[in-house]
Every structure is written in C-alpha cells, then in structure tokens.
Protein backbone atom coordinates (compact mmCIF):
# COMPACT_ATOMS: atom_id res chain seq x y z
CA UNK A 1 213.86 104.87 59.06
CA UNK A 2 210.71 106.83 59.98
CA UNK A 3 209.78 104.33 61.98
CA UNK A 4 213.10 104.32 63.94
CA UNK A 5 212.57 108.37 64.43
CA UNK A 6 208.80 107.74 66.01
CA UNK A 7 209.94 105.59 68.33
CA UNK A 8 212.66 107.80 69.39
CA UNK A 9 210.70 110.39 69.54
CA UNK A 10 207.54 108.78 71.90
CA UNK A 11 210.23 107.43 74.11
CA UNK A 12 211.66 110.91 74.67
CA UNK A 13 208.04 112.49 75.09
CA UNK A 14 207.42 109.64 78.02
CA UNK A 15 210.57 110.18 79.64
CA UNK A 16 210.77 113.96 79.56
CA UNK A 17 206.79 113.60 81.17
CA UNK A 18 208.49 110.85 83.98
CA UNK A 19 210.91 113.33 84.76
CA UNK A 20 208.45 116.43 85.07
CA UNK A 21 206.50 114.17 87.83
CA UNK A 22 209.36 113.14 89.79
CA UNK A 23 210.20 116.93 90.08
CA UNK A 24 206.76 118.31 90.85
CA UNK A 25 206.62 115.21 93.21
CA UNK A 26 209.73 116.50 94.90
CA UNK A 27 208.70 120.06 95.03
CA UNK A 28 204.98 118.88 96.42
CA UNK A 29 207.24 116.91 99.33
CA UNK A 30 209.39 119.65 100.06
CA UNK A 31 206.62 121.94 100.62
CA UNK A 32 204.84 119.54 102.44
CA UNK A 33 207.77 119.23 104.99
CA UNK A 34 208.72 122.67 104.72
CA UNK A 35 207.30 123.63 107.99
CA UNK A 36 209.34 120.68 110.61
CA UNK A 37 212.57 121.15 108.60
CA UNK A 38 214.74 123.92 111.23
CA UNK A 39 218.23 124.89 111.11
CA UNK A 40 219.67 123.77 114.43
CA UNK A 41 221.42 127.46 114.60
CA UNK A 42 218.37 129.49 114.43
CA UNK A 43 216.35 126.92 116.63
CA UNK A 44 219.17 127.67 119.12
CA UNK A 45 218.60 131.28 118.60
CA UNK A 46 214.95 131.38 118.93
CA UNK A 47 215.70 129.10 122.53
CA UNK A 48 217.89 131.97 123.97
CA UNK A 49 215.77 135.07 122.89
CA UNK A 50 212.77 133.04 124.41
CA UNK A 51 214.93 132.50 127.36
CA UNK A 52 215.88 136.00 127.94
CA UNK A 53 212.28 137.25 127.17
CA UNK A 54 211.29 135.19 130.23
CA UNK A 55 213.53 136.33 132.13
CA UNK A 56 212.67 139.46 131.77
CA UNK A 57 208.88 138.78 132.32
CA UNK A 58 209.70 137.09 135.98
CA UNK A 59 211.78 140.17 136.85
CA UNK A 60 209.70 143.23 135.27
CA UNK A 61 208.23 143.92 138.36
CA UNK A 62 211.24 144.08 140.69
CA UNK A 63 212.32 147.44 141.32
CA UNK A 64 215.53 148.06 143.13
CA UNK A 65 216.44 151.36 144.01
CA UNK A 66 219.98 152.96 143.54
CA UNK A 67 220.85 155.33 146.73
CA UNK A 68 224.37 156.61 147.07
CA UNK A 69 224.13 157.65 150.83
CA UNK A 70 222.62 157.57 154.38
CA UNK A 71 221.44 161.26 153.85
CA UNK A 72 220.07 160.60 150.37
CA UNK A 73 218.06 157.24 151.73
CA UNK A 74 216.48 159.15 154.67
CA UNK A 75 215.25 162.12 151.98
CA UNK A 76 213.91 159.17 149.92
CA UNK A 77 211.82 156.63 152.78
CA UNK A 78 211.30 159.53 155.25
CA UNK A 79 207.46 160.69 154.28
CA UNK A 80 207.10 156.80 153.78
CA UNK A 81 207.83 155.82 157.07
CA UNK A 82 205.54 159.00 158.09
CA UNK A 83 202.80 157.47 156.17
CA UNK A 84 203.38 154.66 158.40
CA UNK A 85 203.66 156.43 161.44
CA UNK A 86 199.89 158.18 160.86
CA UNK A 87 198.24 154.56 159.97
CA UNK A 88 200.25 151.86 162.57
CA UNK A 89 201.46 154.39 165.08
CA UNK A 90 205.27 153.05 164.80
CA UNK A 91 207.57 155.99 165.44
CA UNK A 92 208.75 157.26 161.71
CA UNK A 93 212.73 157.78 163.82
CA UNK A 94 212.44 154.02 164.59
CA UNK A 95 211.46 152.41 161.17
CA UNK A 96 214.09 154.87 159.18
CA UNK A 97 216.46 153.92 162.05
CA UNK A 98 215.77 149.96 161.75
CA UNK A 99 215.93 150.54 157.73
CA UNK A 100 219.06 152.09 157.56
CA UNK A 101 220.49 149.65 160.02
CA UNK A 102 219.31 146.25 158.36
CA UNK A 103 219.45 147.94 154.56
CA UNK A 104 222.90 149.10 154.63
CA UNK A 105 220.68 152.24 153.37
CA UNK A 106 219.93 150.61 150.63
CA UNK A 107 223.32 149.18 149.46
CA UNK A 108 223.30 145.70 151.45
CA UNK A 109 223.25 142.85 149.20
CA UNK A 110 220.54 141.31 150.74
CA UNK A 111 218.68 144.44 149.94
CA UNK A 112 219.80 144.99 146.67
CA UNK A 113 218.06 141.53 145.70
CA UNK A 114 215.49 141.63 147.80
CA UNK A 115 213.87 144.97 148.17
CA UNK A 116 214.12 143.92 151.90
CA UNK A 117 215.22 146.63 153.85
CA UNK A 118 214.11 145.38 157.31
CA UNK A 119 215.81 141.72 157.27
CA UNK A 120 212.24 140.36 157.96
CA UNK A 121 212.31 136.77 157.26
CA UNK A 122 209.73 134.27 155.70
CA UNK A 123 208.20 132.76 158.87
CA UNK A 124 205.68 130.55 158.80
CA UNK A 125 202.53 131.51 156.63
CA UNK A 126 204.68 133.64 153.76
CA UNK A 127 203.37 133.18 150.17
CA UNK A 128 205.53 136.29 149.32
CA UNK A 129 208.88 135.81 147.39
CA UNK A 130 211.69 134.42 148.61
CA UNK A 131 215.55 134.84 148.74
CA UNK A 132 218.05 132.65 150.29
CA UNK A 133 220.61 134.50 152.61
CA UNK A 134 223.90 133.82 154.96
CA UNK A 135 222.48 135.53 158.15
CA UNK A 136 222.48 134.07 162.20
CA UNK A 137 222.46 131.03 160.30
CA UNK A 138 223.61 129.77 156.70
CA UNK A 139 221.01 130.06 153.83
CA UNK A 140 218.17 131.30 155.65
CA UNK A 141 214.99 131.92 153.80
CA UNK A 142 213.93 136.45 153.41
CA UNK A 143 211.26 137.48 152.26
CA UNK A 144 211.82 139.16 148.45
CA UNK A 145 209.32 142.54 147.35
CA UNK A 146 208.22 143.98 144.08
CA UNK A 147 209.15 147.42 145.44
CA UNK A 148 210.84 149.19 148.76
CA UNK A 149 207.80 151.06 149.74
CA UNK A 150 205.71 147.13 149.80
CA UNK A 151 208.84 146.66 152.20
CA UNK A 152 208.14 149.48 154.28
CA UNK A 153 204.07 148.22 154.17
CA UNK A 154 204.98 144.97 155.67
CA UNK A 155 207.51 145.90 158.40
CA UNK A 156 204.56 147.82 160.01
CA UNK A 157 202.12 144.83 159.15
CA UNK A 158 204.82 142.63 161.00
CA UNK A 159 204.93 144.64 164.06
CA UNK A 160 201.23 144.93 164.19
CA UNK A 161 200.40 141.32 163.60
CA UNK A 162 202.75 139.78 166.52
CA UNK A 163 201.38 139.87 169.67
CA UNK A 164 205.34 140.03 171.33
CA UNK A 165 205.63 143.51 169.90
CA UNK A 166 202.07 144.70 171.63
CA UNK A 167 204.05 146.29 174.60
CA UNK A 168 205.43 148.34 172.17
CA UNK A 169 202.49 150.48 171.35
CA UNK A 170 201.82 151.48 174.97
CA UNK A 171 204.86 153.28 174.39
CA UNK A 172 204.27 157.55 173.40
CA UNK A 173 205.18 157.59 169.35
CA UNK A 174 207.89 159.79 170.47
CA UNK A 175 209.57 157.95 172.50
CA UNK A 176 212.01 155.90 170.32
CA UNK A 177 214.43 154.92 173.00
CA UNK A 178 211.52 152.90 174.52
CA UNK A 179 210.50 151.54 171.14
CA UNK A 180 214.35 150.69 170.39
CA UNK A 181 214.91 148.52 173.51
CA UNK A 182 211.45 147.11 173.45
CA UNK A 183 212.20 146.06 169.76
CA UNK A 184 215.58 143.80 171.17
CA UNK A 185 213.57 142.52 174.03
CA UNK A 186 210.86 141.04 171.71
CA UNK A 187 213.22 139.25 170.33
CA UNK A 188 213.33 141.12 166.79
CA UNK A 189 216.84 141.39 166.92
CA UNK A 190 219.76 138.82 168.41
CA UNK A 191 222.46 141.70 168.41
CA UNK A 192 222.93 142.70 172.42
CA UNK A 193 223.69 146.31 171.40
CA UNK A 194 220.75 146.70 168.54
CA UNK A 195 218.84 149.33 170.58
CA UNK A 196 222.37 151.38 171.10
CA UNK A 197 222.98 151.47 167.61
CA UNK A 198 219.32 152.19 166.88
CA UNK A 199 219.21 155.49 169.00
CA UNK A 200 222.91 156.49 167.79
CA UNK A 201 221.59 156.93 164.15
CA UNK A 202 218.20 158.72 165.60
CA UNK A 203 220.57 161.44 167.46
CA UNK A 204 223.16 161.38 164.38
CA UNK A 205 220.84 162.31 162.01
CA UNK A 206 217.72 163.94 164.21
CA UNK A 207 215.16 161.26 162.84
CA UNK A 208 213.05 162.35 165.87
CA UNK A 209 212.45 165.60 164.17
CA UNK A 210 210.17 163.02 161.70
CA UNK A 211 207.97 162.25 164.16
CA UNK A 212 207.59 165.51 165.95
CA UNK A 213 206.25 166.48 162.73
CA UNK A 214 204.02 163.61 162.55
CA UNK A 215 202.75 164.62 166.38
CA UNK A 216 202.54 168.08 166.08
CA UNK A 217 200.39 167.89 163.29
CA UNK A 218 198.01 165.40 164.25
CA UNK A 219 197.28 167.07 167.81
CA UNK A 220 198.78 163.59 169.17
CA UNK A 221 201.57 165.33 170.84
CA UNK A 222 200.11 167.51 173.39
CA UNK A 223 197.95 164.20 174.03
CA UNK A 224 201.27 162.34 174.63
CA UNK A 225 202.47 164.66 177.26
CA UNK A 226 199.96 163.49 179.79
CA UNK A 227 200.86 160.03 181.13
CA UNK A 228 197.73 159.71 183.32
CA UNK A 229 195.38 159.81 180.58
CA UNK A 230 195.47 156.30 178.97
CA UNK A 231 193.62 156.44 175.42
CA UNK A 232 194.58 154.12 172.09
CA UNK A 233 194.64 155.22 168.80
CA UNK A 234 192.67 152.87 166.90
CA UNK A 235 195.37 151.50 163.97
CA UNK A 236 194.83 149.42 160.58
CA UNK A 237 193.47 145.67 161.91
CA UNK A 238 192.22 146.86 165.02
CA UNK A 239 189.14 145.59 166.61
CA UNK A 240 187.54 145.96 170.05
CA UNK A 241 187.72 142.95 170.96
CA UNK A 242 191.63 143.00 170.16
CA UNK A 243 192.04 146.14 172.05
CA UNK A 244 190.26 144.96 175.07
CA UNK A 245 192.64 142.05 175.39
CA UNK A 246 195.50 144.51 174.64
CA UNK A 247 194.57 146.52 177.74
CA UNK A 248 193.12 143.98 180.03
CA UNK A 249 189.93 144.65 180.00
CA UNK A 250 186.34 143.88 178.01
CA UNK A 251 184.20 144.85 174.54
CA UNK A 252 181.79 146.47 176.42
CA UNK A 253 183.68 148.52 179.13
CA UNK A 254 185.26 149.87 176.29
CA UNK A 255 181.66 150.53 174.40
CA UNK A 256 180.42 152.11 177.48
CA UNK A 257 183.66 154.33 178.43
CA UNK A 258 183.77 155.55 174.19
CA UNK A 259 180.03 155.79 174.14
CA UNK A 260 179.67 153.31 171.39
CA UNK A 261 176.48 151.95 170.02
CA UNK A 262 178.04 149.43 168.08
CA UNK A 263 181.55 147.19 167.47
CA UNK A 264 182.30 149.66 164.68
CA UNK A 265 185.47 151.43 164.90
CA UNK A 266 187.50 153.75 162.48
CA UNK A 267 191.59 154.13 162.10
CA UNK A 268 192.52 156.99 163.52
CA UNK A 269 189.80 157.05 166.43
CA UNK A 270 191.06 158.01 170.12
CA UNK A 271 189.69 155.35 172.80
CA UNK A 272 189.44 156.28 176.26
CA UNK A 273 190.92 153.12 178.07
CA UNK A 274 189.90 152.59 181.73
C-alpha cells in the first residue's frame, strides 16, 4: 500500500512540474511576440491619425486670408503693393487694380487655394507650387504660395523679369492708364476690355491716391512732371548693362553721363539716360 501512495505521489510531483513549464513556456512566447501582435482596429487608428498629422504638416504653411469686401482687401494689400511700388516702380493703383480684378478680392476660388491673387501661371522654369485650374483653357497649371504678400512679391518679379513688359516702365508711375493698356498689349491678359475694367476700379475706388502718396514722398513726382528729362530709377535686378539695352544705348555712355567709376549700382539710384 505505501508503495502504491509513492508512486502516486512522484507521478503527481512530475506532472504538476510538466505543467509549470508548459505555462512559463507559454508566458516566455507570449512575451516574446508581444510586440508584432496588433489589433487591426487600433492599427487602423494609428493609420488615420498619422494620415491627418501629415496632412497637416504639408499644409501648415499655407495661409489663406478671409476678406469680406473690395474696401476691406484694398485696406489690407494697399501699403503692400506700396512696398512694391518704392522697390520695382509698378504703380501701387495698377497692382491693387490687377489684384482685385484676378482675386475676386480675395474670394475667387482659385485664390482661395492658391494664395494667387494675380492669375500668374507656372510657365516654364516654376519650382513653386502648383494648382490645377479651369481658365482660357481646361486644367491649366497656377502657380500656388505660402502666403498673399509672396503673391504680391512675385507679380512684381514677373513684370520685371519679362522683357515684353519693359515698355512699361518708360511709362511715369502715375500714369496707370498707360500701364493698364500696356499690360493687355503685352499680352498679360486675353480679355479685349482688361485695361477698361482696370482703370474703372482705379477711378471707383481712387487707387491713384496710393501712388501719389508713394510720389510725393519720394520727390519722384515733381521729377515725373518733366517729360524731357529722361532718367531711370534703378529697381531690384537691375544692372547697367540691362539698362543700356533697355534704353538703346551702352555701359559706358551711361558710366560717363552718371559719373560712375565702376558697374556698381544701388536700388533706388536716379540715372541720367541720354
């Protein structure tokens, strides 16, 4: 009989031991897996937040504006296209004008997803962002900015740059009627009556009074007024060289009329143009 209750007893000992393995076995595989095992609900979870973090990553830096009028869009981009005025010598009346006109001011939906309040489009040589747009022709490629006032920078850069605009900047600053019919004759426009509607929101809302200011501070109107005194005020990108083929003639007439001892020129800096 005792013999009987040993062996019960040793057989229970090495199967209650068995069974102690086989769990700690179990527990050492389950936290060894522990780490790839996912509920498909929170990995979907984790996807979407990811997804909408992103999102908001690619878009931080866009900044549309919100402007409830015409009145309330001029107050806003008027000392900004004043700025621009001083530095690329584009009347301020003509690039508030051109922005209300192309912008919807400010409530186009190009605009609105664009920051693009000038309708400029990509053109060869854009890295800048891009949106696709319904305009003289179906999904045509504009240009897409971070900010309005990078909008405003470029408009002037784009006028400046193109050598079909050049004309333009014979013109006095204050005359905007020039500027608005030289604009559709470069070709910057395909709308017959874009200089019309131009000048009609200049007189509506007396943008002109913009660049008076602009003139009458800077001395440049009185300077204006004479039309047999031919001078260039040196702009952003100028060079002599530039200049001289602007006005048809050479570096060093130019040096020699301005007194120059070297190529170096400033913005800002009347040239005497003979």
């Amino acid at each position: 009989m005792r013999k009987i209750l040993f062996a019960l007893l040793v057989l229970g000992l090495i199967a209650s031991s068995c069974g102690s393995k086989k769990k700690a076995a179990r527990k050492r595989d389950a936290k060894k897996h522990r780490t790839v095992r996912v509920d498909p609900k929170h990995e979907r979870k984790q996807d979407e937040n990811t997804g909408k973090r992103d999102n908001k990553a690619k878009n931080g830096r866009f900044n549309p504006m919100t402007i409830s009028s015409t009145e309330e869009y001029i107050e806003i981009f008027a000392p900004i296209a004043q700025d621009e005025m001083r530095e690329f010598g584009i009347p301020a009346s003509i690039t508030l004008a051109q922005g209300i006109l192309e912008s919807g001011s400010g409530r186009g939906g190009l605009t609105l997803k664009t920051n693009n309040h000038f309708g400029i489009k990509c053109h060869r040589g854009w890295t800048g962002g891009t949106a696709y747009h319904d305009d003289d022709e179906k999904g045509e490629c504009f240009r897409k900015y971070d900010h309005p006032m990078t909008s405003y920078r470029d408009h002037s850069l784009f006028l400046t740059s193109r050598s079909r605009y050049a004309s333009l900047f014979d013109l006095r600053e204050d005359d905007y009627e020039g500027w608005a019919k030289g604009l559709r004759k470069a070709g910057y426009a395909t709308d017959r009556r874009y200089p019309q509607k131009l000048i009609a929101l200049i007189e509506r809302y007396h943008l002109y009074e913009y660049d008076e200011q602009v003139l009458s501070a800077s001395g440049r109107k009185k300077r204006h007024q004479n039309k047999r005194e031919k001078t260039h005020i040196v702009r952003r990108g100028d060079t002599l060289y530039s200049i001289s083929k602007r006005y048809n003639t050479t570096v060093e007439s130019l040096k020699r009329t301005n007194r120059l001892r070297s190529n170096t020129i400033a913005v800002g800096q009347e040239l005497k143009i003979r």
